[in-house]
PDB file of N, CA and C in Angstrom:
ATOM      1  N   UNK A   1      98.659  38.159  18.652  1.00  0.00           N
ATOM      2  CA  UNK A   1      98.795  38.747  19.993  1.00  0.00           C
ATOM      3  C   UNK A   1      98.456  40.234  19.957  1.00  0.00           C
ATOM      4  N   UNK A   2      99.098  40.983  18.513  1.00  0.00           N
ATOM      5  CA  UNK A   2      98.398  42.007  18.991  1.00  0.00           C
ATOM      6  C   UNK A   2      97.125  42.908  18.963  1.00  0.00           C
ATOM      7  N   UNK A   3      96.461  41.358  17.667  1.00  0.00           N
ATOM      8  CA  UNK A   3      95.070  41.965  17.786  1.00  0.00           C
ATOM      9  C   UNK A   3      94.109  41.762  19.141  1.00  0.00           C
ATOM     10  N   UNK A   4      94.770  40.809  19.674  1.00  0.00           N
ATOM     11  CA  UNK A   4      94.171  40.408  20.918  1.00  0.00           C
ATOM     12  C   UNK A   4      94.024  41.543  22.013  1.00  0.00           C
ATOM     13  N   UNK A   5      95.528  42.219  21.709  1.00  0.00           N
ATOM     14  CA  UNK A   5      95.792  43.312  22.828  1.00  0.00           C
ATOM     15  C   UNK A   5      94.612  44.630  21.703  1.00  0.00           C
ATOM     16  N   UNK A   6      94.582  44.732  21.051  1.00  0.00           N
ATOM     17  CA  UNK A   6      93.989  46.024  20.254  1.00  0.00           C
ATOM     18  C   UNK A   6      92.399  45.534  21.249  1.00  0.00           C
ATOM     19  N   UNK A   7      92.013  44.303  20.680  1.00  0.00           N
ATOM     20  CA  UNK A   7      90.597  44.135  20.974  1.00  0.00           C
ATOM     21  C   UNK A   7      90.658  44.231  22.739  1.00  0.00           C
ATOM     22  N   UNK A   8      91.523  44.044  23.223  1.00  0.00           N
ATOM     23  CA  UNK A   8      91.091  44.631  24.980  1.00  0.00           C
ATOM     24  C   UNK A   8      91.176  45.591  24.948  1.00  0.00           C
ATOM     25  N   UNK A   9      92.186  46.849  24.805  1.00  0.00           N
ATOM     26  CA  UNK A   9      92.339  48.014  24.776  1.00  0.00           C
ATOM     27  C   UNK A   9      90.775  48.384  24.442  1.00  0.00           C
ATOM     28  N   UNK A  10      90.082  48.002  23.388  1.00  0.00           N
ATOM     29  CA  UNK A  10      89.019  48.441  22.774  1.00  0.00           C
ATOM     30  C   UNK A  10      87.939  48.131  23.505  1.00  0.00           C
ATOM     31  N   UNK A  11      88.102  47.093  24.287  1.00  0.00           N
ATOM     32  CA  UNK A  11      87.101  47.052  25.570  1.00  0.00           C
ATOM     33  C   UNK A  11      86.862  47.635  26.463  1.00  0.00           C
ATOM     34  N   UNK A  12      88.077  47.794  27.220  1.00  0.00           N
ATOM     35  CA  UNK A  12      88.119  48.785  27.880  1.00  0.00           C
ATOM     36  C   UNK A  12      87.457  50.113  28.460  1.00  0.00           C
ATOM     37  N   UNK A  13      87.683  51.241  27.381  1.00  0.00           N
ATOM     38  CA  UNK A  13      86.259  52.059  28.043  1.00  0.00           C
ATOM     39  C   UNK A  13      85.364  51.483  28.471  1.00  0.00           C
ATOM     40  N   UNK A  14      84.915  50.965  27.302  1.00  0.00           N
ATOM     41  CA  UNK A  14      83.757  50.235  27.847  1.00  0.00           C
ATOM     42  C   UNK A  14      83.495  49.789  29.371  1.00  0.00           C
ATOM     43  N   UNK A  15      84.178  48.906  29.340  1.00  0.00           N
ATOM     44  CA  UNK A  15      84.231  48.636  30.740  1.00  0.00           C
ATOM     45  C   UNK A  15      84.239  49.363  31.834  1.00  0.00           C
ATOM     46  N   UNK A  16      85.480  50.488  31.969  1.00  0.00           N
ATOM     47  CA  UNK A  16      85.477  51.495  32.502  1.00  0.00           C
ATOM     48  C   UNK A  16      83.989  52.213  32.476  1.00  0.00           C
ATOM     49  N   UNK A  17      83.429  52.674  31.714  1.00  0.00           N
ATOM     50  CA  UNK A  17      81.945  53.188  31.439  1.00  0.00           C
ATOM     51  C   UNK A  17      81.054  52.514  32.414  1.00  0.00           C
ATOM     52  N   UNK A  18      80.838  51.336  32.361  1.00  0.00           N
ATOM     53  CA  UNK A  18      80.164  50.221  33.098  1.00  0.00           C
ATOM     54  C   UNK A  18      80.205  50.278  34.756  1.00  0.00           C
ATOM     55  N   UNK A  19      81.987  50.746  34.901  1.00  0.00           N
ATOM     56  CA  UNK A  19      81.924  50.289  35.781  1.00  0.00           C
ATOM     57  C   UNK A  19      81.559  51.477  36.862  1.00  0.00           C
ATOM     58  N   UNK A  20      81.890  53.017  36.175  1.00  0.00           N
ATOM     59  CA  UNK A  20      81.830  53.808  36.498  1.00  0.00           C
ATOM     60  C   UNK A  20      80.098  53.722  36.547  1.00  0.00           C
ATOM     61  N   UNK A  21      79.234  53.881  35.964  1.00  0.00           N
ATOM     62  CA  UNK A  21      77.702  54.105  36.061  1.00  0.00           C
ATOM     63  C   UNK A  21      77.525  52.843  37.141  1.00  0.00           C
ATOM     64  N   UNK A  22      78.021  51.934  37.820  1.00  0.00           N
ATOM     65  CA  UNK A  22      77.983  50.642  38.540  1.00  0.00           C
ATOM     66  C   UNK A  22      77.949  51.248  40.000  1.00  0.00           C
ATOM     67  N   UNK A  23      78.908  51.668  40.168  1.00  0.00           N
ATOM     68  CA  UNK A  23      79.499  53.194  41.188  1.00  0.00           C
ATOM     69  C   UNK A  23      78.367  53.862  41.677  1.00  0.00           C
ATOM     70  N   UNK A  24      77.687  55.352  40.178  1.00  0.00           N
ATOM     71  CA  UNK A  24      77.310  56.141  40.483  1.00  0.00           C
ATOM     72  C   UNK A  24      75.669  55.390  40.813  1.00  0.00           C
ATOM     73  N   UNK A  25      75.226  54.262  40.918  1.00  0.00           N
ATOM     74  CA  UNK A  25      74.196  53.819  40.964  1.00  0.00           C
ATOM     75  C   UNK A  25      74.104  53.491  42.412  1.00  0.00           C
ATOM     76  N   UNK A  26      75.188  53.007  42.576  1.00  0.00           N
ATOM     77  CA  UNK A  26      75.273  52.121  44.346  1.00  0.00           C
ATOM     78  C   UNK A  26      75.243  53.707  44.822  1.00  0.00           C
ATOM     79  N   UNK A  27      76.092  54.589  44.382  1.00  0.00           N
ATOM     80  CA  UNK A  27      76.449  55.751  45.544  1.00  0.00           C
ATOM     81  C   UNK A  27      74.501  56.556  45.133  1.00  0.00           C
ATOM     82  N   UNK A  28      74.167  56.598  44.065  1.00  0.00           N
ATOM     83  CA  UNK A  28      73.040  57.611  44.466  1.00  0.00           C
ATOM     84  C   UNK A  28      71.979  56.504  44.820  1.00  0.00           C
ATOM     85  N   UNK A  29      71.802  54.837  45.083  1.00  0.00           N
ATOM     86  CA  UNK A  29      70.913  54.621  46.359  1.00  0.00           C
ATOM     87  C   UNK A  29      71.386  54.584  47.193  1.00  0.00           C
ATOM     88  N   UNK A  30      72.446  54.772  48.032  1.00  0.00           N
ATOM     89  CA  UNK A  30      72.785  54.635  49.064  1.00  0.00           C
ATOM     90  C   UNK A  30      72.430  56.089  49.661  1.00  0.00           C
ATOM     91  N   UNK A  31      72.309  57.284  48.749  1.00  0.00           N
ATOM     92  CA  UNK A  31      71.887  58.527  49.209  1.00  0.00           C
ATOM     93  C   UNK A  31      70.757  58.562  49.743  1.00  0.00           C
ATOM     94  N   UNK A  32      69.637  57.636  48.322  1.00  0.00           N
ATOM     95  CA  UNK A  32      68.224  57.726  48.520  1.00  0.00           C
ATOM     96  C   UNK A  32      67.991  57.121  49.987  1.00  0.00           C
ATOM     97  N   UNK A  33      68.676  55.764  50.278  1.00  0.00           N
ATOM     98  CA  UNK A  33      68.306  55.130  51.325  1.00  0.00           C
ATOM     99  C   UNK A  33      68.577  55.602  52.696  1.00  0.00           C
ATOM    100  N   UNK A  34      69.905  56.544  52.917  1.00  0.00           N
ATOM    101  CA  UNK A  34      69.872  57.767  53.841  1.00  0.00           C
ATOM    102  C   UNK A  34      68.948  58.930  53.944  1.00  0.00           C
ATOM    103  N   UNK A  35      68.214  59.141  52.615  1.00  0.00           N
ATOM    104  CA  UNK A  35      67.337  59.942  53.113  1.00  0.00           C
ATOM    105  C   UNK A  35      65.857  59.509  53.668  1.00  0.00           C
TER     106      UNK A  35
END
């Protein structure tokens, strides 16, 4: 169990990372497509 929990923890950023560049992608076309 708690390598299980180590190996999500360890995903994590990751994910976070992902999800954040997921974000800044929708928000800067949605700029392009307003302009």
């Amino acid at each position: 169990m708690l390598e299980s929990l180590a190996r999500t923890l360890d995903l994590h950023p990751h994910i976070t990372a992902v999800t954040v560049l997921f974000f800044r992608l929708t928000a800067t076309s949605r700029k392009s497509w307003r302009h």
